[in-house]
Protein backbone atom coordinates (compact mmCIF):
# COMPACT_ATOMS: atom_id res chain seq x y z
CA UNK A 1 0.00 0.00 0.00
CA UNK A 2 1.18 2.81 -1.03
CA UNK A 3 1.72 6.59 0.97
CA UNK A 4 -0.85 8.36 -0.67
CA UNK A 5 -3.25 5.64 -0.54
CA UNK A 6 -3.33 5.38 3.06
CA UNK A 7 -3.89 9.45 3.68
CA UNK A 8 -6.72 8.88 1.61
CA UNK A 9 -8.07 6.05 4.15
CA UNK A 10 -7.29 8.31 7.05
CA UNK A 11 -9.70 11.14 5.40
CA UNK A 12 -12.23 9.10 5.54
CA UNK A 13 -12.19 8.39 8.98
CA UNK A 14 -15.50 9.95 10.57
CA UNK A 15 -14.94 12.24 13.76
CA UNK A 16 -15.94 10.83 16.67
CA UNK A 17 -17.63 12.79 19.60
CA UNK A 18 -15.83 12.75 22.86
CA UNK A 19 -18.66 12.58 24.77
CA UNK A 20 -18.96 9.22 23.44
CA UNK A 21 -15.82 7.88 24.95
CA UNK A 22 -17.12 8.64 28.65
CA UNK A 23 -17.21 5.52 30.82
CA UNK A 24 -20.87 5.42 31.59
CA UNK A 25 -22.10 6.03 35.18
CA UNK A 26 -21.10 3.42 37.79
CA UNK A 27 -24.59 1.93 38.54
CA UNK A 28 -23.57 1.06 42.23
CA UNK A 29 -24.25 4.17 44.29
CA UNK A 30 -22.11 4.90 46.83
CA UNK A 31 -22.28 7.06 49.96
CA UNK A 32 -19.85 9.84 50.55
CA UNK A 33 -18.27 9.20 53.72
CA UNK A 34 -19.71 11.17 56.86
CA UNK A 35 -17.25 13.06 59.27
CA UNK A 36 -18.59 14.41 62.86
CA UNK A 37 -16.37 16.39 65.16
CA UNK A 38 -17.92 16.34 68.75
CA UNK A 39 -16.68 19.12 71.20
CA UNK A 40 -15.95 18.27 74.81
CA UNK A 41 -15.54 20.93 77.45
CA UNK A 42 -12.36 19.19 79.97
CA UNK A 43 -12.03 20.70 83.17
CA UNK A 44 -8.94 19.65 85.68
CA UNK A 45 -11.26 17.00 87.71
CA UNK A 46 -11.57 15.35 84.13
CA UNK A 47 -7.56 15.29 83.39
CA UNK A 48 -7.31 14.84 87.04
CA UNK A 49 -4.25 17.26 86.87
CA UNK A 50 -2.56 19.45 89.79
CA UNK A 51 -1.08 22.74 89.30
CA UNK A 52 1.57 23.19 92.13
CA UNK A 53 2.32 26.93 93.08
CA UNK A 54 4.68 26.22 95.49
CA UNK A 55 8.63 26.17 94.71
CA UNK A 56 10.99 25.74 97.08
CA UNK A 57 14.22 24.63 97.23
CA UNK A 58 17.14 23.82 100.80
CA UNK A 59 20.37 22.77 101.40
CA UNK A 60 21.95 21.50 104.47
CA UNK A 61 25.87 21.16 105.00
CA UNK A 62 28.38 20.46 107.45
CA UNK A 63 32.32 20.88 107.39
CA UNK A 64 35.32 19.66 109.23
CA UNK A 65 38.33 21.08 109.16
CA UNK A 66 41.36 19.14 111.26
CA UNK A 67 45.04 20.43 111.66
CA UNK A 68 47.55 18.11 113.98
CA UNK A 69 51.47 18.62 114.54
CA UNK A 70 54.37 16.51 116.01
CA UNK A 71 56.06 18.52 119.02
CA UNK A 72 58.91 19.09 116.51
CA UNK A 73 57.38 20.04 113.58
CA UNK A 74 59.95 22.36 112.41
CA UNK A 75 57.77 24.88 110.65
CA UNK A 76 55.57 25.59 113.88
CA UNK A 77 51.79 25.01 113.86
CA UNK A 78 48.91 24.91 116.52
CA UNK A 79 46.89 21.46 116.71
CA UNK A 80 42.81 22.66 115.97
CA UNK A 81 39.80 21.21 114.80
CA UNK A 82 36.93 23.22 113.63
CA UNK A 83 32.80 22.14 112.86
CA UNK A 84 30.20 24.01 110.86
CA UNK A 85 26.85 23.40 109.77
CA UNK A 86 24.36 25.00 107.80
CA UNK A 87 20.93 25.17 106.94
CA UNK A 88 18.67 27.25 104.66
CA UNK A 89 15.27 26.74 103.05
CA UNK A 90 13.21 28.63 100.82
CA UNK A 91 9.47 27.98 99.76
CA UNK A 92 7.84 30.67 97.19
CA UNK A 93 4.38 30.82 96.26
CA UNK A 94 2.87 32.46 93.08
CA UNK A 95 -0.77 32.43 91.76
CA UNK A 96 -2.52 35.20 90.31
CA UNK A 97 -0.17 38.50 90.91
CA UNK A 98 0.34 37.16 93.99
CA UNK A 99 3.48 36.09 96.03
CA UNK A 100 4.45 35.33 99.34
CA UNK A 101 8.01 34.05 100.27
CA UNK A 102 9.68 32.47 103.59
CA UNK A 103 13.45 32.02 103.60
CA UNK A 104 14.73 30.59 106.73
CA UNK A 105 19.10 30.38 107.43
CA UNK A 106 20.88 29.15 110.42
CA UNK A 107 24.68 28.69 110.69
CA UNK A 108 26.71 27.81 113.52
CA UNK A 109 30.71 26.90 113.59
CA UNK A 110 32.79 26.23 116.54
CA UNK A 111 36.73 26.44 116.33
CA UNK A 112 39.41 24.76 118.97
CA UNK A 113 42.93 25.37 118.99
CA UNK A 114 45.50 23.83 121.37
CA UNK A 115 46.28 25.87 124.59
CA UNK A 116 43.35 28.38 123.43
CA UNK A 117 39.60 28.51 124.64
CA UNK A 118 37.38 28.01 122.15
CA UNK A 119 35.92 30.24 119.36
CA UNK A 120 32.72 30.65 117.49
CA UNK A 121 33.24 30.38 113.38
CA UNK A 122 29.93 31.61 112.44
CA UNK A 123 26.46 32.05 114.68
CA UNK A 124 22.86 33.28 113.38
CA UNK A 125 19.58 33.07 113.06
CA UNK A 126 17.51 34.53 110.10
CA UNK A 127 14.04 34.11 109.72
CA UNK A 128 12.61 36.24 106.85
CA UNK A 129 8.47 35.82 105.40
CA UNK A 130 7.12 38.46 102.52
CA UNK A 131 3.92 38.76 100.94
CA UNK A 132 3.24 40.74 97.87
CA UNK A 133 0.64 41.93 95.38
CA UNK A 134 1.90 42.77 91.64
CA UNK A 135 0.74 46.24 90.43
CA UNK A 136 2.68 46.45 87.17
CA UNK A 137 5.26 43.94 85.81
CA UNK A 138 8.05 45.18 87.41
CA UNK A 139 6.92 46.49 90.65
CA UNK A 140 4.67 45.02 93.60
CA UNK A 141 3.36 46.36 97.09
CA UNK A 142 4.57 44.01 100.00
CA UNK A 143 4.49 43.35 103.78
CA UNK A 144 7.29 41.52 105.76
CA UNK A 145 8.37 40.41 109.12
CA UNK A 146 11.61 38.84 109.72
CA UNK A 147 13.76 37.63 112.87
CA UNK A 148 17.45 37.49 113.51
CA UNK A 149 19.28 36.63 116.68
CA UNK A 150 22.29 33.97 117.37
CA UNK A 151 22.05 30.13 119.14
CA UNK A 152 24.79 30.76 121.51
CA UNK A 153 26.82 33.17 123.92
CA UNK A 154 29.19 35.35 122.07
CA UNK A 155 32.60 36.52 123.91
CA UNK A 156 35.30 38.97 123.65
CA UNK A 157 38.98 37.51 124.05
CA UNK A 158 41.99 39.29 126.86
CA UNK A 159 44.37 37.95 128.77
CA UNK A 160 45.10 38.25 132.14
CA UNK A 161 47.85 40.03 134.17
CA UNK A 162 49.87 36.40 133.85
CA UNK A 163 49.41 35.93 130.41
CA UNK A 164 46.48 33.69 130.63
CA UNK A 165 43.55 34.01 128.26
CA UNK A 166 40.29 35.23 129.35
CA UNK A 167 37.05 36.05 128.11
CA UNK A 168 33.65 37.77 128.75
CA UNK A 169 30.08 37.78 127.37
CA UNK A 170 28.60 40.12 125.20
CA UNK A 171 25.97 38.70 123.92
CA UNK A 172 23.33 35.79 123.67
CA UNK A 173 20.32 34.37 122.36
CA UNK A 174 17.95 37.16 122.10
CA UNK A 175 20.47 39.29 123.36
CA UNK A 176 20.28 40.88 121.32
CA UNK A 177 17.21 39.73 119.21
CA UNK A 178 15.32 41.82 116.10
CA UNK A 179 12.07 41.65 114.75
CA UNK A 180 11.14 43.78 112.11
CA UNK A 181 8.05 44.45 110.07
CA UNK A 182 8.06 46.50 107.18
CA UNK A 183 5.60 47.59 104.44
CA UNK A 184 6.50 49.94 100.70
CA UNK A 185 7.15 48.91 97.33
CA UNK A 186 9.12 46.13 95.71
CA UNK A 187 11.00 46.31 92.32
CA UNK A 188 11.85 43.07 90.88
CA UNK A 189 13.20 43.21 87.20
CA UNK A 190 14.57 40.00 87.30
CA UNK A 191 14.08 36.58 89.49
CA UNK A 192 17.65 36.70 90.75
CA UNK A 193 17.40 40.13 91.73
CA UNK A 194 15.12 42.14 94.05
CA UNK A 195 14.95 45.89 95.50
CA UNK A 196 12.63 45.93 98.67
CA UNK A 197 12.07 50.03 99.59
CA UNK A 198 10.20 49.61 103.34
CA UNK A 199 8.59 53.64 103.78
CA UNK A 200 7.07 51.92 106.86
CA UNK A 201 9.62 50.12 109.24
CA UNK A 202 9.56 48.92 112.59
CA UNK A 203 12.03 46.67 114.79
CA UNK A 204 11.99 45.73 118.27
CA UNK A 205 15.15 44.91 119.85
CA UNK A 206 15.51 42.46 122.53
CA UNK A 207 17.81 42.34 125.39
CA UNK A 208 16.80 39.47 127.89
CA UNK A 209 20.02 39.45 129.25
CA UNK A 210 20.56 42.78 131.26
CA UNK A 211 23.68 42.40 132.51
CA UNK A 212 25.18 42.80 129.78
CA UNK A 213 25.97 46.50 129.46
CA UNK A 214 28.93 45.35 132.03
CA UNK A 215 30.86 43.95 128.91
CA UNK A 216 29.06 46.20 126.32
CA UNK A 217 28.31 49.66 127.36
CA UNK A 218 26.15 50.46 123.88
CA UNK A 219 24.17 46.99 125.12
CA UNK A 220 23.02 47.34 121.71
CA UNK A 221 21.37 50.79 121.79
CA UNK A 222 18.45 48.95 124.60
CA UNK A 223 18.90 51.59 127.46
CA UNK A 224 20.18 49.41 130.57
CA UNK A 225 18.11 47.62 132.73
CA UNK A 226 15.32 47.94 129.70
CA UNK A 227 14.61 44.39 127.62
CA UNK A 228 13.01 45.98 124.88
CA UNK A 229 13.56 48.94 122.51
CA UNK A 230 11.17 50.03 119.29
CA UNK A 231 12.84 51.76 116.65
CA UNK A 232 10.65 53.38 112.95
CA UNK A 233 12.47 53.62 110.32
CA UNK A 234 12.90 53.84 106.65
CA UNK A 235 14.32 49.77 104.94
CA UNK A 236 15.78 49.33 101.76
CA UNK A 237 16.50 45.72 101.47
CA UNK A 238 18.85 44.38 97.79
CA UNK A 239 18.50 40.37 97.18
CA UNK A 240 20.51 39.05 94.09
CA UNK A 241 20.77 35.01 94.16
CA UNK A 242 22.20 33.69 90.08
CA UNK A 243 24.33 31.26 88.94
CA UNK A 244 27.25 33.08 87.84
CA UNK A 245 28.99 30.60 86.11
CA UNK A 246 28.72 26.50 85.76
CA UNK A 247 28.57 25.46 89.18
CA UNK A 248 29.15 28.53 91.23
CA UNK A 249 26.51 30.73 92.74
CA UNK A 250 26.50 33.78 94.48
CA UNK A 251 24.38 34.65 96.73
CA UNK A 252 24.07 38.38 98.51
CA UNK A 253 22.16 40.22 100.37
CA UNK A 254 22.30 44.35 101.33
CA UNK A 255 20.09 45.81 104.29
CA UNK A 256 19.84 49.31 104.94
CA UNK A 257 18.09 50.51 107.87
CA UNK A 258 17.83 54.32 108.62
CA UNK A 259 15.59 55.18 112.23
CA UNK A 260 13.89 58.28 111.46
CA UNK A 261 15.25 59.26 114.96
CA UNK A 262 18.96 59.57 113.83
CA UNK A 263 19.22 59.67 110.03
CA UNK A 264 22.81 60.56 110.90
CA UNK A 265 23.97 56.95 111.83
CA UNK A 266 22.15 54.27 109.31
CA UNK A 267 23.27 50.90 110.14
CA UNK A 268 23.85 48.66 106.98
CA UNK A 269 25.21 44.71 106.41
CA UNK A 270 26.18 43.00 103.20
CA UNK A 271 26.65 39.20 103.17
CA UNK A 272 27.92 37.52 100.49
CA UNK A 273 28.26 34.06 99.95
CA UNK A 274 30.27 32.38 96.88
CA UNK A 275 29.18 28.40 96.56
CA UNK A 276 31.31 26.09 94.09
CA UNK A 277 30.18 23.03 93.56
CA UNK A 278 32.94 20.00 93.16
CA UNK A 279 30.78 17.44 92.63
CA UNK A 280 27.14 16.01 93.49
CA UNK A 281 28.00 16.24 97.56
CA UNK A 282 30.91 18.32 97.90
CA UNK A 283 31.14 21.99 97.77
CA UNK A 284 33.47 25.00 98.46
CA UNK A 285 31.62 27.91 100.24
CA UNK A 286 33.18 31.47 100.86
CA UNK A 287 31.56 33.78 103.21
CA UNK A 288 31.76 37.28 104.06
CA UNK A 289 30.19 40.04 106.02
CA UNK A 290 30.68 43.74 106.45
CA UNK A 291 28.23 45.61 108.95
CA UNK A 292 28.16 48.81 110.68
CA UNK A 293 25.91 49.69 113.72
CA UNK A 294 26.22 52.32 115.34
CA UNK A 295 24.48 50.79 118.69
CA UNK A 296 27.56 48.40 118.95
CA UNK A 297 30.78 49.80 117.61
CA UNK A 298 32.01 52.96 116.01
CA UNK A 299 33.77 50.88 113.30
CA UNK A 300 33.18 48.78 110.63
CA UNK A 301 32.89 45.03 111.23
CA UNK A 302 33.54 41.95 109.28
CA UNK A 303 34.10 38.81 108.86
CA UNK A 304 34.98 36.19 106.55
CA UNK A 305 35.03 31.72 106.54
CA UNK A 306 35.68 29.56 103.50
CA UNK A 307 34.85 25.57 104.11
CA UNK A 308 35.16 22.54 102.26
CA UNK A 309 32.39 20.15 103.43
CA UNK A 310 29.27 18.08 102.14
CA UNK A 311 26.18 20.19 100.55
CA UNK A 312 22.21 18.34 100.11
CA UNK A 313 20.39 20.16 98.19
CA UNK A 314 16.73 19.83 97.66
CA UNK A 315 15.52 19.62 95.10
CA UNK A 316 18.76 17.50 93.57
């Protein structure tokens, strides 16, 4: 067959009409499929889920420190042990704009060198409880109450006419002893750091020991023979707690209290404490303190530990 012959076939070819080629209509009817979305209202009963406002954390330590020399240890040195513990606990609460905080720190360290009476490393008592209400993001109105005082007798060191050491009391449990409430304005721009400004101060000093003023004319600014003094007074009170770097906190704390009755002597304290941690148990604390009141000394004080011991923490 020949070219020409089969273009003339493939003219004769009729059109065909699309619609034509259709498959025809399935003749088994199906149902579209049917979708229905209920909507449940879940409450907490129904998850059965608590929401815990509470956070609190505590630690608890003790250190030993030991020192022991031959009679003829040719670079000198003083046999001495020395014991601290430590314990501090914090619970926060926060719901709503509202917060309330209790921090509660005790320390107490004893030191005992050969041929020497014994020492106190570190004594106090701090009880501290705040409640606020938020009114902005940055700044709150609050009401406090806190307590500070020491476990045990404190002493001054002499020695005698002979040479011989002696020592006398100044001071004791609740002797002295200060509670203070205080009520202003809180700025907190940060949760490691916190500005407390108290417009409305009070604290109540407590002498229950009146013979005191034998060893310590000031006897703490309580006139003598009196076991209680009230002071008002304007409190500005600086928190900053933040991990600094990997494993090492710091931890300090400014108080400024100015008695509206002499502006002209404000007694203020700083402690600062510096807590490396070695491992899960064992950490390296350094403490220090710098405080000046007026109702005690003329002069600056301070003081200053660093132990090696075993930390809990809670949570760990």
């Amino acid at each position: 067959m020949s070219f020409k012959s089969v273009l003339a076939q493939r003219e004769k070819i009729e059109p065909v009409e699309v619609s034509s080629l259709q498959p025809k209509k399935n003749p088994f009817y199906t149902r579209p499929p049917l979708f229905y979305i209920y909507k449940r209202n879940l409450s907490l009963s129904v998850l059965n889920l608590k929401v815990n406002y509470w956070k609190t954390k505590g630690s608890f330590g003790i250190n030993l420190n030991q020192a022991a020399f031959s009679d003829n240890w040719s670079s000198g040195g003083v046999n001495s042990i020395a014991l601290g513990a430590l314990v501090n606990y914090k619970g926060e609460y926060n719901k709503d704009g509202m917060n309330f905080t209790s921090e509660i720190l005790m320390q107490y360290g004893k030191l005992k060198n050969q041929g020497q009476l014994e020492r106190k490393t570190n004594d106090r008592i701090f009880f501290d409880n705040k409640a606020a209400m938020s009114l902005s993001k940055n700044w709150s109105v609050f009401g406090s109450i806190s307590f500070e005082s020491q476990f045990d007798l404190g002493y001054s060191f002499g020695k005698d006419a002979q040479g011989k050491e002696t020592r006398k009391v100044i001071s004791n449990f609740l002797a002295p002893g200060y509670l203070t409430e205080s009520f202003g304005f809180e700025y907190k721009p940060k949760k490691y750091f916190s500005l407390r400004l108290g417009t409305g101060t009070a604290r109540q000093t407590f002498m229950i020991d009146t013979a005191l003023y034998r060893n310590n004319p000031k006897n703490f600014g309580v006139p003598v023979g009196a076991t209680f003094r009230n002071e008002l007074a304007f409190q500005a009170v600086a928190n900053f707690d933040k991990d600094i770097a990997e494993n090492l906190n710091l931890k300090s704390r400014y108080l400024l209290f100015a008695a509206y009755e002499k502006l002209n002597n404000i007694d203020q304290r700083l402690d600062v404490t510096i807590t490396a941690k070695v491992n899960r148990l064992i950490n390296v604390t350094v403490n220090g303190t710098a405080l000046y009141d007026d109702d005690f000394s003329g002069k600056i004080q301070s003081s200053q530990s660093m132990s090696l011991g075993i930390l809990f923490r809670i949570p760990r």
